[in-house]
PDB file of N, CA and C in Angstrom:
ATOM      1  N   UNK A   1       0.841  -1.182   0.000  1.00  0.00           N
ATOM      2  CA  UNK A   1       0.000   0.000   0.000  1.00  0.00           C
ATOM      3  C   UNK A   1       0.885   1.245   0.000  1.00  0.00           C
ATOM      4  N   UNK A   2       0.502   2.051  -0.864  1.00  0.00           N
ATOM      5  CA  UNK A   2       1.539   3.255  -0.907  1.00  0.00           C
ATOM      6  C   UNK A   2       0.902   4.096   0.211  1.00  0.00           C
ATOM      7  N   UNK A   3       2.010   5.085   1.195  1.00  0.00           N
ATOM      8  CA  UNK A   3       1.809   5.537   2.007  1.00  0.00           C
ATOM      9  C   UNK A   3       1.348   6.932   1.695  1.00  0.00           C
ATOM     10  N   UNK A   4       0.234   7.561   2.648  1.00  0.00           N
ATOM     11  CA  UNK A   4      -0.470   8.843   2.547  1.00  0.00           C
ATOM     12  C   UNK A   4       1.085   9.557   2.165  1.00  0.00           C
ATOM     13  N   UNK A   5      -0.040  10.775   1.612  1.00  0.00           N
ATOM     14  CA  UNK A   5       0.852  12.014   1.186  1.00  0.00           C
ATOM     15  C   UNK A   5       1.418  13.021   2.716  1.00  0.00           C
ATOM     16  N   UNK A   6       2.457  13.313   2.736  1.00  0.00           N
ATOM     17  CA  UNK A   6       2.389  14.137   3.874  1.00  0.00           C
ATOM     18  C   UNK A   6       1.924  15.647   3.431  1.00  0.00           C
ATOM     19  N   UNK A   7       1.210  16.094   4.464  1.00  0.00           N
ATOM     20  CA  UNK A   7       0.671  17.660   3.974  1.00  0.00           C
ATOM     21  C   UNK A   7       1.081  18.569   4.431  1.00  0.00           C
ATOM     22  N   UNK A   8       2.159  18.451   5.479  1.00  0.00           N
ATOM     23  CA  UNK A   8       2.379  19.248   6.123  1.00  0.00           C
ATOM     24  C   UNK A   8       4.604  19.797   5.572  1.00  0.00           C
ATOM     25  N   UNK A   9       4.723  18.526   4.745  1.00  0.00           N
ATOM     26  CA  UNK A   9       6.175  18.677   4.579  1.00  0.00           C
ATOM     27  C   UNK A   9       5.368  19.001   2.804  1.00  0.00           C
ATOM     28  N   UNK A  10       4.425  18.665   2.143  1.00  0.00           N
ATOM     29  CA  UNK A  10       4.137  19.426   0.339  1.00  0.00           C
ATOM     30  C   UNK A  10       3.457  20.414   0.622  1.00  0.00           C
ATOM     31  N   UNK A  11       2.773  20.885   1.367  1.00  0.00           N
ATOM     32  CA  UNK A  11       2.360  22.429   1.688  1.00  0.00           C
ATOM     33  C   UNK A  11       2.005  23.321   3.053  1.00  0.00           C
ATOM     34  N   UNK A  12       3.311  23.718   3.453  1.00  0.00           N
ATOM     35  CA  UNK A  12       2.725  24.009   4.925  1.00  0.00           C
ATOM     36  C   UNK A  12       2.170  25.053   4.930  1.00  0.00           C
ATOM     37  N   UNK A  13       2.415  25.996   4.153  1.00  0.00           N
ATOM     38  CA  UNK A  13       1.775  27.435   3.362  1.00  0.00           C
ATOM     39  C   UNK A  13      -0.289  27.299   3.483  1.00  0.00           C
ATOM     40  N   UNK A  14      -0.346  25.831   3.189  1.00  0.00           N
ATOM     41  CA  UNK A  14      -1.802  25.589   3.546  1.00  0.00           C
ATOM     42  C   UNK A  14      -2.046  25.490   4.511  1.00  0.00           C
ATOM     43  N   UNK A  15      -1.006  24.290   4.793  1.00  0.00           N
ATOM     44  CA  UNK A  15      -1.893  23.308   6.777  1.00  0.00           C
ATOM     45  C   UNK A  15      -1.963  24.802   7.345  1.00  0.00           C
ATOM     46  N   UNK A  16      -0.728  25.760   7.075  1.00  0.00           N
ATOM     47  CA  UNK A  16      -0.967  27.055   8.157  1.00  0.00           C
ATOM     48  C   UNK A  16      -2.266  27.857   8.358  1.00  0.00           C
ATOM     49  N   UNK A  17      -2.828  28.079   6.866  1.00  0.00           N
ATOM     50  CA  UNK A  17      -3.766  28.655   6.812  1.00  0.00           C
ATOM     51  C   UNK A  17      -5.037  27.749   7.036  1.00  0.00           C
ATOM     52  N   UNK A  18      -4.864  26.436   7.098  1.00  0.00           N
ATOM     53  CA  UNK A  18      -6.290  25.743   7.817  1.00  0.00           C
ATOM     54  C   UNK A  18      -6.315  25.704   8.889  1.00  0.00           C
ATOM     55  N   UNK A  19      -4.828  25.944   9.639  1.00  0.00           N
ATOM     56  CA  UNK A  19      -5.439  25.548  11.304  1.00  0.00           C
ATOM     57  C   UNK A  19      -5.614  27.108  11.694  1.00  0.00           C
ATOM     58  N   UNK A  20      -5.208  27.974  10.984  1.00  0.00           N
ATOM     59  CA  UNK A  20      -5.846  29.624  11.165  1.00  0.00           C
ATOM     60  C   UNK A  20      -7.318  29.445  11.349  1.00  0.00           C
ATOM     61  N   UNK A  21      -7.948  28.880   9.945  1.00  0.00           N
ATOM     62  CA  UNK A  21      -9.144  28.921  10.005  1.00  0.00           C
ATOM     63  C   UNK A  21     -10.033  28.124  11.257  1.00  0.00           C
ATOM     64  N   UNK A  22      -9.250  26.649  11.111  1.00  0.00           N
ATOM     65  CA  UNK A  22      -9.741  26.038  12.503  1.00  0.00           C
ATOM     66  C   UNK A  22      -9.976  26.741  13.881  1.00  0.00           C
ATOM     67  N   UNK A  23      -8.636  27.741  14.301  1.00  0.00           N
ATOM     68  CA  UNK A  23      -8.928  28.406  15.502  1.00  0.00           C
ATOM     69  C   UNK A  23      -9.689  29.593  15.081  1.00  0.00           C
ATOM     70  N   UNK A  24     -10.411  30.558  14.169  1.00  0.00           N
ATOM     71  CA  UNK A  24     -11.305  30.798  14.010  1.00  0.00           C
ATOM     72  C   UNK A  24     -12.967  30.560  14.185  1.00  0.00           C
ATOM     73  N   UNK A  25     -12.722  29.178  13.441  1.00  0.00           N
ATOM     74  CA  UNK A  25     -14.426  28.421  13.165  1.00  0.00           C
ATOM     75  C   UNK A  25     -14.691  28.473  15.066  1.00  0.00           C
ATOM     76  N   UNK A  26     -13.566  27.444  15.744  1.00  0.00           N
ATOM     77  CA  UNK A  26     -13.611  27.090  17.107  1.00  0.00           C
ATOM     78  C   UNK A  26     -13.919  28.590  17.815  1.00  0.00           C
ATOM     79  N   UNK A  27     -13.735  29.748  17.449  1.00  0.00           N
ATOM     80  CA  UNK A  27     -13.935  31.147  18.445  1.00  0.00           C
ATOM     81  C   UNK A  27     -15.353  31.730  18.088  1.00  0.00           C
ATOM     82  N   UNK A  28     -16.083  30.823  17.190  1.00  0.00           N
ATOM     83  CA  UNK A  28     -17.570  31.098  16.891  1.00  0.00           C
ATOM     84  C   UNK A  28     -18.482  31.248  17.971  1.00  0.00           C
ATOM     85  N   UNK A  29     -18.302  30.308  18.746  1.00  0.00           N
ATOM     86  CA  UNK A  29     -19.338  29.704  19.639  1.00  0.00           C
ATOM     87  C   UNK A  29     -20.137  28.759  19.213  1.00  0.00           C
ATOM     88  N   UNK A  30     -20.301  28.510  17.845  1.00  0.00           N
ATOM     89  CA  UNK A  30     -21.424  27.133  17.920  1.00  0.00           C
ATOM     90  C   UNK A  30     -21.240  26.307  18.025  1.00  0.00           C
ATOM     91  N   UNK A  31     -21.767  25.394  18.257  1.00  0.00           N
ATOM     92  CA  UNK A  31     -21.998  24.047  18.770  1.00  0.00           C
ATOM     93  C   UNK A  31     -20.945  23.264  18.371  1.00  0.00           C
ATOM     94  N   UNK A  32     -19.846  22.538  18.868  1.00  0.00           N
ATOM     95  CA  UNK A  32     -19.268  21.527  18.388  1.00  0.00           C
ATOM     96  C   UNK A  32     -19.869  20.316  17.693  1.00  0.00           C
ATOM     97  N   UNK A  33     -21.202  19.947  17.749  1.00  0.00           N
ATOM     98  CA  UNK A  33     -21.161  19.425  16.747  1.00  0.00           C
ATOM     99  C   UNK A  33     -21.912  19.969  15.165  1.00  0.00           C
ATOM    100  N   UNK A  34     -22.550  21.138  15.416  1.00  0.00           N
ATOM    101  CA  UNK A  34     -22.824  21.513  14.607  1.00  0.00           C
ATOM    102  C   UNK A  34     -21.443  22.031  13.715  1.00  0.00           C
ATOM    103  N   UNK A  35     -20.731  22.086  13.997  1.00  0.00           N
ATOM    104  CA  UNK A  35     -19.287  22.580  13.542  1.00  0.00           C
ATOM    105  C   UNK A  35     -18.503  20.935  12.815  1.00  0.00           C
ATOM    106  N   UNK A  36     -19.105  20.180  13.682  1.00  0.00           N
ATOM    107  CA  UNK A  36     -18.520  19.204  12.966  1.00  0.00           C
ATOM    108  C   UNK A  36     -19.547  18.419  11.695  1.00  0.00           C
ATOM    109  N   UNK A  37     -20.627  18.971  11.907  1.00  0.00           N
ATOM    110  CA  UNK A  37     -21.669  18.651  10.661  1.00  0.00           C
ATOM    111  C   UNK A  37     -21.500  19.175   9.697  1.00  0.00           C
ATOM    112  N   UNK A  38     -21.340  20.109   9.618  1.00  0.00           N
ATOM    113  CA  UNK A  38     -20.564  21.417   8.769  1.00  0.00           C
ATOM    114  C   UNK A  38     -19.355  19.948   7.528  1.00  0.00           C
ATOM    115  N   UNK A  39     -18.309  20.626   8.324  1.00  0.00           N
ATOM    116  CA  UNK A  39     -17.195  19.403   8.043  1.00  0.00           C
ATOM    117  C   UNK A  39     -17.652  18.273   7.559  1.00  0.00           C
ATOM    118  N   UNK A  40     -18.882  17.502   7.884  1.00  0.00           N
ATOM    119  CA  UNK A  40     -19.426  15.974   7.156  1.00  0.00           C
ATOM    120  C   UNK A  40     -19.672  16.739   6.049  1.00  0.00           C
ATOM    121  N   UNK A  41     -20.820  17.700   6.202  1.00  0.00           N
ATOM    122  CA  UNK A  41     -21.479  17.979   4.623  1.00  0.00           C
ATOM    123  C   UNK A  41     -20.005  18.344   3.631  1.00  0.00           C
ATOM    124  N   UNK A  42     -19.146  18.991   3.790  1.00  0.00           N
ATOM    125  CA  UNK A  42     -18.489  19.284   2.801  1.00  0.00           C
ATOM    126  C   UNK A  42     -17.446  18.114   2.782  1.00  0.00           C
ATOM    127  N   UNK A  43     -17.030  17.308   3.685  1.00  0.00           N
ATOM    128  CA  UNK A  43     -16.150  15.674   3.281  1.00  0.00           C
ATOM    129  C   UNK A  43     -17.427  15.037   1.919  1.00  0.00           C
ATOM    130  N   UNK A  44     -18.592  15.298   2.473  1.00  0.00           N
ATOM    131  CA  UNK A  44     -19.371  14.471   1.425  1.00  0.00           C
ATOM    132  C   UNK A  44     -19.422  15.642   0.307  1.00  0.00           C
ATOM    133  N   UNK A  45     -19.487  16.500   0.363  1.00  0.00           N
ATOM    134  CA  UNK A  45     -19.059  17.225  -1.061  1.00  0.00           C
ATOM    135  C   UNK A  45     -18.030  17.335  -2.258  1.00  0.00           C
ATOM    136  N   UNK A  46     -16.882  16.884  -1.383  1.00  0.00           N
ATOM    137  CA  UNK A  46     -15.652  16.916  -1.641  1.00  0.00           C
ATOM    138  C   UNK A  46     -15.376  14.836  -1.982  1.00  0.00           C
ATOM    139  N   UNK A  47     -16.354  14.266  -1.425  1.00  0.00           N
ATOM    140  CA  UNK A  47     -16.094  12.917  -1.886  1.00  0.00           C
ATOM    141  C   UNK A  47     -14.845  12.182  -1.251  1.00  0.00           C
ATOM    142  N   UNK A  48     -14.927  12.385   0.298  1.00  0.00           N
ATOM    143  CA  UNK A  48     -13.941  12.130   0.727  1.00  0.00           C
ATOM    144  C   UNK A  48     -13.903  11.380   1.636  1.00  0.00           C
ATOM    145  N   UNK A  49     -13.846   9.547   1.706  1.00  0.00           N
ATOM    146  CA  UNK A  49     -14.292   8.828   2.386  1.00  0.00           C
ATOM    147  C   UNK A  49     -13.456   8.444   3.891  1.00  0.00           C
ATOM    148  N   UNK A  50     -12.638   8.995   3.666  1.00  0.00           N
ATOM    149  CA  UNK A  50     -11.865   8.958   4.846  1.00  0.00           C
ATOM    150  C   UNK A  50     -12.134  10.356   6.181  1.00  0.00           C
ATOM    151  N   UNK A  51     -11.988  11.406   5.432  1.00  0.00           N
ATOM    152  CA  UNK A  51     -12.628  12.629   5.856  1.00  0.00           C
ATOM    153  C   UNK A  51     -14.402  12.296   6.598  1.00  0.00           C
ATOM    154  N   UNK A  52     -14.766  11.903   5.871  1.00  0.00           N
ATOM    155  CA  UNK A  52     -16.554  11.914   6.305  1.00  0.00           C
ATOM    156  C   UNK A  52     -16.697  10.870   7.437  1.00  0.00           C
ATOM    157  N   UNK A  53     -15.692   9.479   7.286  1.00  0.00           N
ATOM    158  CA  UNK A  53     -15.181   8.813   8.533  1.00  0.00           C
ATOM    159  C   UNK A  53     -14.861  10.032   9.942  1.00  0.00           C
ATOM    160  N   UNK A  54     -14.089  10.108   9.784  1.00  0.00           N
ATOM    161  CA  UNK A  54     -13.372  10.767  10.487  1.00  0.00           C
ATOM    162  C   UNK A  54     -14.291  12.028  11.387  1.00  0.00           C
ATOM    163  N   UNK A  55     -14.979  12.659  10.680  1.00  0.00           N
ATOM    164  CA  UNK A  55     -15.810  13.706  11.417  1.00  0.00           C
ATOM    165  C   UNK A  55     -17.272  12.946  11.749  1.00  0.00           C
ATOM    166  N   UNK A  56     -17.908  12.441  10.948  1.00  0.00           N
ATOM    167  CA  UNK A  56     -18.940  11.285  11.617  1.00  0.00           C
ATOM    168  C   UNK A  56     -18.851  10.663  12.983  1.00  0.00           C
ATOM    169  N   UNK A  57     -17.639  10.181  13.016  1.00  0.00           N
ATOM    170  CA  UNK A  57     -17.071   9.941  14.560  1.00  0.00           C
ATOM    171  C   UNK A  57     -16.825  11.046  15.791  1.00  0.00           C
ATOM    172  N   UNK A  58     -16.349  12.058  15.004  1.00  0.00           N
ATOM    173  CA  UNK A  58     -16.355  13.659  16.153  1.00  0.00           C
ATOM    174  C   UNK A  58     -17.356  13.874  16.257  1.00  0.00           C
ATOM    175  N   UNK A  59     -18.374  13.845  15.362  1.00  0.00           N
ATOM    176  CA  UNK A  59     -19.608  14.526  15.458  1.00  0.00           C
ATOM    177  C   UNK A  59     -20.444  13.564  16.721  1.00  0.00           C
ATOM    178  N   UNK A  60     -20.520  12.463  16.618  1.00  0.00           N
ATOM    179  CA  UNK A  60     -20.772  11.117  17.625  1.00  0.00           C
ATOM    180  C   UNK A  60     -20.736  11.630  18.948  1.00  0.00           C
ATOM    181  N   UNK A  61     -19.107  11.827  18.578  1.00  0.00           N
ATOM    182  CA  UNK A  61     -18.329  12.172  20.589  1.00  0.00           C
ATOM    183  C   UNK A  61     -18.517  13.175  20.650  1.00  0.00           C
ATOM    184  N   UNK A  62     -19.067  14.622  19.863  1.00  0.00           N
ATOM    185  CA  UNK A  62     -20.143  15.354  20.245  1.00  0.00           C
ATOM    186  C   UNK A  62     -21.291  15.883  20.638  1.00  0.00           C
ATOM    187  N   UNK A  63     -21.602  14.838  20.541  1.00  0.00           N
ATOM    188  CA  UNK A  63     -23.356  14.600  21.205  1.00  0.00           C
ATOM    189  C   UNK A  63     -23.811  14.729  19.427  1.00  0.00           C
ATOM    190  N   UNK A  64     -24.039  15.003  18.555  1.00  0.00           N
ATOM    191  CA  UNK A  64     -24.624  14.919  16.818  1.00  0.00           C
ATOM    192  C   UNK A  64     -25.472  13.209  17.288  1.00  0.00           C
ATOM    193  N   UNK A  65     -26.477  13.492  16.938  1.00  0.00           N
ATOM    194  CA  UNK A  65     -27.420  12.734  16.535  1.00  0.00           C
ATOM    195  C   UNK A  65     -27.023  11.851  15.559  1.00  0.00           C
ATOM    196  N   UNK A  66     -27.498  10.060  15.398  1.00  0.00           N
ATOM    197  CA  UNK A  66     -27.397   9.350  14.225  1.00  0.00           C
ATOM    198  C   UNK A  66     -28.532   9.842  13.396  1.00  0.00           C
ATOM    199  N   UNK A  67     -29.979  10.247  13.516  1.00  0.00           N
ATOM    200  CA  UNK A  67     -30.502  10.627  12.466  1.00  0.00           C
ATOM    201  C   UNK A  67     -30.163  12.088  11.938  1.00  0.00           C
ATOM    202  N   UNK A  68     -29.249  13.322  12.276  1.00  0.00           N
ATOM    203  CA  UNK A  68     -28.747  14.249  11.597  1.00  0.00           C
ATOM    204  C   UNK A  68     -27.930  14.127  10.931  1.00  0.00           C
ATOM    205  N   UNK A  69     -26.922  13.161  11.578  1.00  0.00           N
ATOM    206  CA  UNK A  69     -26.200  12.406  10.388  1.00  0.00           C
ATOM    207  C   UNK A  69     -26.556  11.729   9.341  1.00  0.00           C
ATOM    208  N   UNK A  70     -27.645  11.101   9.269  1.00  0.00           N
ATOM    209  CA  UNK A  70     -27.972   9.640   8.409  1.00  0.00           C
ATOM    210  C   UNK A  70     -29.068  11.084   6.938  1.00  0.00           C
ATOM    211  N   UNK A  71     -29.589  11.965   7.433  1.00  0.00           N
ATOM    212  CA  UNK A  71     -30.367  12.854   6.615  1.00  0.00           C
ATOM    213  C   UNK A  71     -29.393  14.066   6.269  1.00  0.00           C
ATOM    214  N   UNK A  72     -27.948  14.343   7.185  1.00  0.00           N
ATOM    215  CA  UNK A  72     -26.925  15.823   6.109  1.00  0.00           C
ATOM    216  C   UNK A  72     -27.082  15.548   5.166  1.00  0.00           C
ATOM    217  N   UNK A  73     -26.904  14.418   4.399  1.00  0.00           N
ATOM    218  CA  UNK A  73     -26.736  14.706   2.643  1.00  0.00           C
ATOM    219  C   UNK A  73     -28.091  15.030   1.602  1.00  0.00           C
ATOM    220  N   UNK A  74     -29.335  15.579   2.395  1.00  0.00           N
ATOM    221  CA  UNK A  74     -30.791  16.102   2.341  1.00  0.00           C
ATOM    222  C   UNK A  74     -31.085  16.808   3.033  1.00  0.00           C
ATOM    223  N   UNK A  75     -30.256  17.667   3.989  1.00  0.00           N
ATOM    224  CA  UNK A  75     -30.135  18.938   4.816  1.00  0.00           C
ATOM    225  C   UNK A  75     -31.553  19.888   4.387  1.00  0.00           C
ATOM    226  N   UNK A  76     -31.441  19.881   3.357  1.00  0.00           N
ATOM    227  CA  UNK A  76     -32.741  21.417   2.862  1.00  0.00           C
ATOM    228  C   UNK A  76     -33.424  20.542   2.654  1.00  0.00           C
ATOM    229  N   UNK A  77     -33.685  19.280   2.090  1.00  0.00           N
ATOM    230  CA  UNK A  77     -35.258  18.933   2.147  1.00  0.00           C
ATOM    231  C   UNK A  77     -35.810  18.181   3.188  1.00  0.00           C
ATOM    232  N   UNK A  78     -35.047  18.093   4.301  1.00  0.00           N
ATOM    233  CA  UNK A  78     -35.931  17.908   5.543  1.00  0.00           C
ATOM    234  C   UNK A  78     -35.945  18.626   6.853  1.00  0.00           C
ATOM    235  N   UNK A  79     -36.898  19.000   7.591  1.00  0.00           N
ATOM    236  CA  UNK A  79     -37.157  19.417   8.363  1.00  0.00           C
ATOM    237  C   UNK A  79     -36.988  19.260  10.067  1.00  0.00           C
ATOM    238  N   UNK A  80     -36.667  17.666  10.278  1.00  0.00           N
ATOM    239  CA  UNK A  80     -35.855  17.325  11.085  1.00  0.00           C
ATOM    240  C   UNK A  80     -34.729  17.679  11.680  1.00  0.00           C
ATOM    241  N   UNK A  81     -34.651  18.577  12.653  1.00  0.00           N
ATOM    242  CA  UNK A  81     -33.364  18.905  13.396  1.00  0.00           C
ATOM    243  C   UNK A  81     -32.374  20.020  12.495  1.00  0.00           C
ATOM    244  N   UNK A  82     -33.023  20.324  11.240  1.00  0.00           N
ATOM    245  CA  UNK A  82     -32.325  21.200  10.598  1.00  0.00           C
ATOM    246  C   UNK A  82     -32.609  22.458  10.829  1.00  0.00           C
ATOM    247  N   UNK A  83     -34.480  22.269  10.168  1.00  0.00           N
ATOM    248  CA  UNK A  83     -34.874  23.681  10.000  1.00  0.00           C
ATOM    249  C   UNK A  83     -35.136  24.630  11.529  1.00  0.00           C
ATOM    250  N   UNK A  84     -34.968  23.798  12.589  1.00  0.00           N
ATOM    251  CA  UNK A  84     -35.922  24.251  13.710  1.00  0.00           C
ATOM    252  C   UNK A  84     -34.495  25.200  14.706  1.00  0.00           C
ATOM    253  N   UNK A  85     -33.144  25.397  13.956  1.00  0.00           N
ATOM    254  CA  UNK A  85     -32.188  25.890  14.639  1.00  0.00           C
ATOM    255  C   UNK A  85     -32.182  27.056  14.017  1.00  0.00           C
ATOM    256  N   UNK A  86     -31.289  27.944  15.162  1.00  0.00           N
ATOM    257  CA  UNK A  86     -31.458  29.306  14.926  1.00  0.00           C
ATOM    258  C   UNK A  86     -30.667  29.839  13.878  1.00  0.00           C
ATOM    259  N   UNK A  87     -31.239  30.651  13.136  1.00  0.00           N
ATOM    260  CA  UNK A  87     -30.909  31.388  11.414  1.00  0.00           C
ATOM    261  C   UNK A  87     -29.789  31.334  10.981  1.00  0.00           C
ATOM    262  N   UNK A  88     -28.744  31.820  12.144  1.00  0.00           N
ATOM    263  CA  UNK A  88     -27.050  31.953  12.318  1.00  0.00           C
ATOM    264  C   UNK A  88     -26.727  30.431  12.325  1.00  0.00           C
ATOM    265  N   UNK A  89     -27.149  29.410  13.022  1.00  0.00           N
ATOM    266  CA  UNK A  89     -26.776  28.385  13.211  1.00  0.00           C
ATOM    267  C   UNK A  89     -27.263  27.195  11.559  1.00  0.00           C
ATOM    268  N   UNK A  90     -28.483  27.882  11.039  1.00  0.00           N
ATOM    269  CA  UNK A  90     -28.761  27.393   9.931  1.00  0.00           C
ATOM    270  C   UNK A  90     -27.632  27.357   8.534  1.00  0.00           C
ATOM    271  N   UNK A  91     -27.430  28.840   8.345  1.00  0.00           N
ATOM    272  CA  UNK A  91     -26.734  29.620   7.549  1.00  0.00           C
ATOM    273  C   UNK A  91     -25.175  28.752   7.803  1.00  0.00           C
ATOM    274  N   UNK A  92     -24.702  28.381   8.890  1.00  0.00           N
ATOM    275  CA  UNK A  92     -23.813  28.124   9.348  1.00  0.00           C
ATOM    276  C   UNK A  92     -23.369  26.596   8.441  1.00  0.00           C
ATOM    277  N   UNK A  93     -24.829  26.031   8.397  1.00  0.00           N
ATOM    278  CA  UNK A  93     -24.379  24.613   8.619  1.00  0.00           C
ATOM    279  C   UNK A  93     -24.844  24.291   6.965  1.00  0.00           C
ATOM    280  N   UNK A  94     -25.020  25.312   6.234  1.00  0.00           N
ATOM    281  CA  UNK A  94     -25.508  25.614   4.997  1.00  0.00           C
ATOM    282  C   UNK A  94     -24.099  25.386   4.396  1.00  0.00           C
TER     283      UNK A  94
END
């Protein structure tokens, strides 16, 4: 098996500017797991099966619901646990 790419020795110019953003997102205040739902919807945007692993499980040990998980990838057409959060927190997870 060929071994992962390292990301941090082919672009640290990035990792820098994601964990910028990380301690950003984290000085929001919302919800850790809504923050980590966030992160599922776009691993599943981005088609990234290791990624969507990976935060599915944070989102878990965040208190995130299995049915908010099992319906993110239909976020706007259901009404379940999506629509009923507040505007900022909607927009957020948009």
């Amino acid at each position: 098996m060929k071994p992962r790419m390292n990301f941090y020795q082919a672009a640290p110019d990035t990792i820098n500017a994601l964990s910028a953003l990380e301690t950003q997102i984290q000085s929001t205040g919302l919800e850790q797991s809504l923050i980590e739902l966030v992160k599922t919807r776009a691993s599943q945007i981005n088609g990234c099966a290791f990624c969507i692993n990976m935060h599915t499980q944070d989102a878990r040990k965040r208190g995130e619901t299995e049915q908010r998980l099992y319906l993110l990838n239909a976020w706007n057409r259901v009404a379940i646990g999506f629509r009923s959060v507040h505007p900022v927190r909607a927009k957020a997870a948009a």
